[in-house]
C-alpha atoms as a PDB file:
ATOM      1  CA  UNK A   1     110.921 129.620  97.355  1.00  0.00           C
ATOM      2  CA  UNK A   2     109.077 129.004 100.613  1.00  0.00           C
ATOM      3  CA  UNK A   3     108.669 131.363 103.306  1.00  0.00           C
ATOM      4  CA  UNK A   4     106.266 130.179 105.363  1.00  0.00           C
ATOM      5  CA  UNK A   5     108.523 128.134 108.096  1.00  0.00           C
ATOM      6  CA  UNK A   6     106.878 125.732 110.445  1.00  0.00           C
ATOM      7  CA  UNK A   7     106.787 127.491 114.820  1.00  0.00           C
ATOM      8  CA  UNK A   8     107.718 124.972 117.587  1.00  0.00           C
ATOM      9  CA  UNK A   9     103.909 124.407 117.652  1.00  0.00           C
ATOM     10  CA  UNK A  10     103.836 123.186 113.723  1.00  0.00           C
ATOM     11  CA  UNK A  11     106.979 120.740 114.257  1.00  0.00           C
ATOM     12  CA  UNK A  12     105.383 119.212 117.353  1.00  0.00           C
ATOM     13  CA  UNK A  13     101.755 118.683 115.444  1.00  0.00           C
ATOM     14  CA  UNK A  14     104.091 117.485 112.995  1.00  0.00           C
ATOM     15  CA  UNK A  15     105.561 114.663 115.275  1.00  0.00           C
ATOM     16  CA  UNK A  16     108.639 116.240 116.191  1.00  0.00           C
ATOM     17  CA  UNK A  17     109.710 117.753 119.442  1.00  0.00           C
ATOM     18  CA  UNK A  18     112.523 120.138 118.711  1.00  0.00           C
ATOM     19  CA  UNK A  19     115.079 121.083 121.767  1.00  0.00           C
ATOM     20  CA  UNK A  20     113.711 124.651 121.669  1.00  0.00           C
ATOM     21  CA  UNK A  21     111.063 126.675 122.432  1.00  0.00           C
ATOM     22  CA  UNK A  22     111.920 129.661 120.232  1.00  0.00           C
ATOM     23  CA  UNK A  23     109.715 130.281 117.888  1.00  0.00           C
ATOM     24  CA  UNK A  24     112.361 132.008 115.179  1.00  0.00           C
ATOM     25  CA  UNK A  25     114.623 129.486 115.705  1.00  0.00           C
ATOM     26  CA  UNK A  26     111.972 126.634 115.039  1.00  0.00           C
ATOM     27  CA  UNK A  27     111.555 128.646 112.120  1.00  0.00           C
ATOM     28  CA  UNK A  28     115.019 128.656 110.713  1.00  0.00           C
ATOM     29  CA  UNK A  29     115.448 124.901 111.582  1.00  0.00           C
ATOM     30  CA  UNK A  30     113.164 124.357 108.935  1.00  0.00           C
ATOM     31  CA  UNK A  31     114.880 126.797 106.627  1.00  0.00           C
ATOM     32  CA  UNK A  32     117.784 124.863 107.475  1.00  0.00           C
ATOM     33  CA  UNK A  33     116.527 121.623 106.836  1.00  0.00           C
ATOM     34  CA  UNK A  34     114.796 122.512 103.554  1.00  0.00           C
ATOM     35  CA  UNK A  35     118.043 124.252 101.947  1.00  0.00           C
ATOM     36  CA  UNK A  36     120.088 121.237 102.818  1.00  0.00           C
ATOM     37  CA  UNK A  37     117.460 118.633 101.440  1.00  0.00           C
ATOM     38  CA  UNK A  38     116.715 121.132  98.404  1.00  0.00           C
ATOM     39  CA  UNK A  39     120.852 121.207  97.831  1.00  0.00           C
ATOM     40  CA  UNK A  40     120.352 125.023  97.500  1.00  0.00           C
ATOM     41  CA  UNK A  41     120.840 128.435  99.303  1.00  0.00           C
ATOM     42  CA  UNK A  42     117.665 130.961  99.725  1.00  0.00           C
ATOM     43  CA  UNK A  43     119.283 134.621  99.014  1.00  0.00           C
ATOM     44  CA  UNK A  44     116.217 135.720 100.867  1.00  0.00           C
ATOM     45  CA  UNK A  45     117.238 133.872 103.874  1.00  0.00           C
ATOM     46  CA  UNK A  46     121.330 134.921 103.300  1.00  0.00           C
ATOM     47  CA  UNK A  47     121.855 131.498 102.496  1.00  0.00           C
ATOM     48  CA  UNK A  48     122.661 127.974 104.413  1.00  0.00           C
ATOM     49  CA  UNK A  49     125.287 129.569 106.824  1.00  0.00           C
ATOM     50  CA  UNK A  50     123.782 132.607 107.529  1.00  0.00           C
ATOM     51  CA  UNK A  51     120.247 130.576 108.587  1.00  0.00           C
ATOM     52  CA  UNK A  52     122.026 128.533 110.621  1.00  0.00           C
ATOM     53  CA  UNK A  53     124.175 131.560 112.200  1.00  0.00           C
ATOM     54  CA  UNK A  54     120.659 133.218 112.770  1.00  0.00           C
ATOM     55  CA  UNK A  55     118.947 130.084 114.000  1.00  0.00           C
ATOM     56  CA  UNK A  56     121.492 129.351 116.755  1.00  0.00           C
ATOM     57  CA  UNK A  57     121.698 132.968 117.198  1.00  0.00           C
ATOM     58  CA  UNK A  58     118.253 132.976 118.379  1.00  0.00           C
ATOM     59  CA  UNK A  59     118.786 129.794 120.591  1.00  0.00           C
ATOM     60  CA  UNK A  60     122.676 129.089 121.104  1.00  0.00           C
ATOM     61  CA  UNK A  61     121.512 125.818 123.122  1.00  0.00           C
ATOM     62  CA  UNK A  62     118.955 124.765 120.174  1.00  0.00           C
ATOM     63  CA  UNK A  63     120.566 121.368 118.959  1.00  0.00           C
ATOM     64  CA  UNK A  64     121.578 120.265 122.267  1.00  0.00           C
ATOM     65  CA  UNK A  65     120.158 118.300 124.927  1.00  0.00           C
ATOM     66  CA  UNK A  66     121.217 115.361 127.170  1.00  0.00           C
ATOM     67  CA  UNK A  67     119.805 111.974 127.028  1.00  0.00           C
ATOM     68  CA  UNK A  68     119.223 110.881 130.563  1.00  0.00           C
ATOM     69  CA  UNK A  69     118.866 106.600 130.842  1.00  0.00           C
ATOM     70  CA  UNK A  70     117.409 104.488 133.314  1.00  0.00           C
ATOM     71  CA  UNK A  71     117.423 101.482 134.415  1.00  0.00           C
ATOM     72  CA  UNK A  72     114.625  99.035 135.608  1.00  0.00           C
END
């Protein structure tokens, strides 16, 4: 199992800007997203639910953001 998890910094090198800037909950993201792809739950982790309990635990606004449009 993995357990080296990518930081806000990793993601955005990576291409992707995440709605956070927690650290930890950049972290579990990617424990999220790799249990859900991998169709399993980590034990080390507590599992699918538990990483996503502690991952919006650590940012309860991570996930959410407004998209603001403009027109020219």
């Amino acid at each position: 199992m993995r357990n080296n998890w990518r930081d806000c910094k990793a993601w955005k090198d990576f291409g992707v800007e995440l709605s956070t800037t927690n650290n930890e909950a950049a972290k579990l993201f990617d424990a999220v997203l790799t249990q859900y792809v991998g169709w399993y739950d980590d034990d080390s982790l507590g599992g699918l639910e538990k990483s996503v309990e502690k991952m919006i635990g650590n940012d309860p606004n991570f996930g959410t953001y407004h998209n603001t449009f403009t027109s020219d």
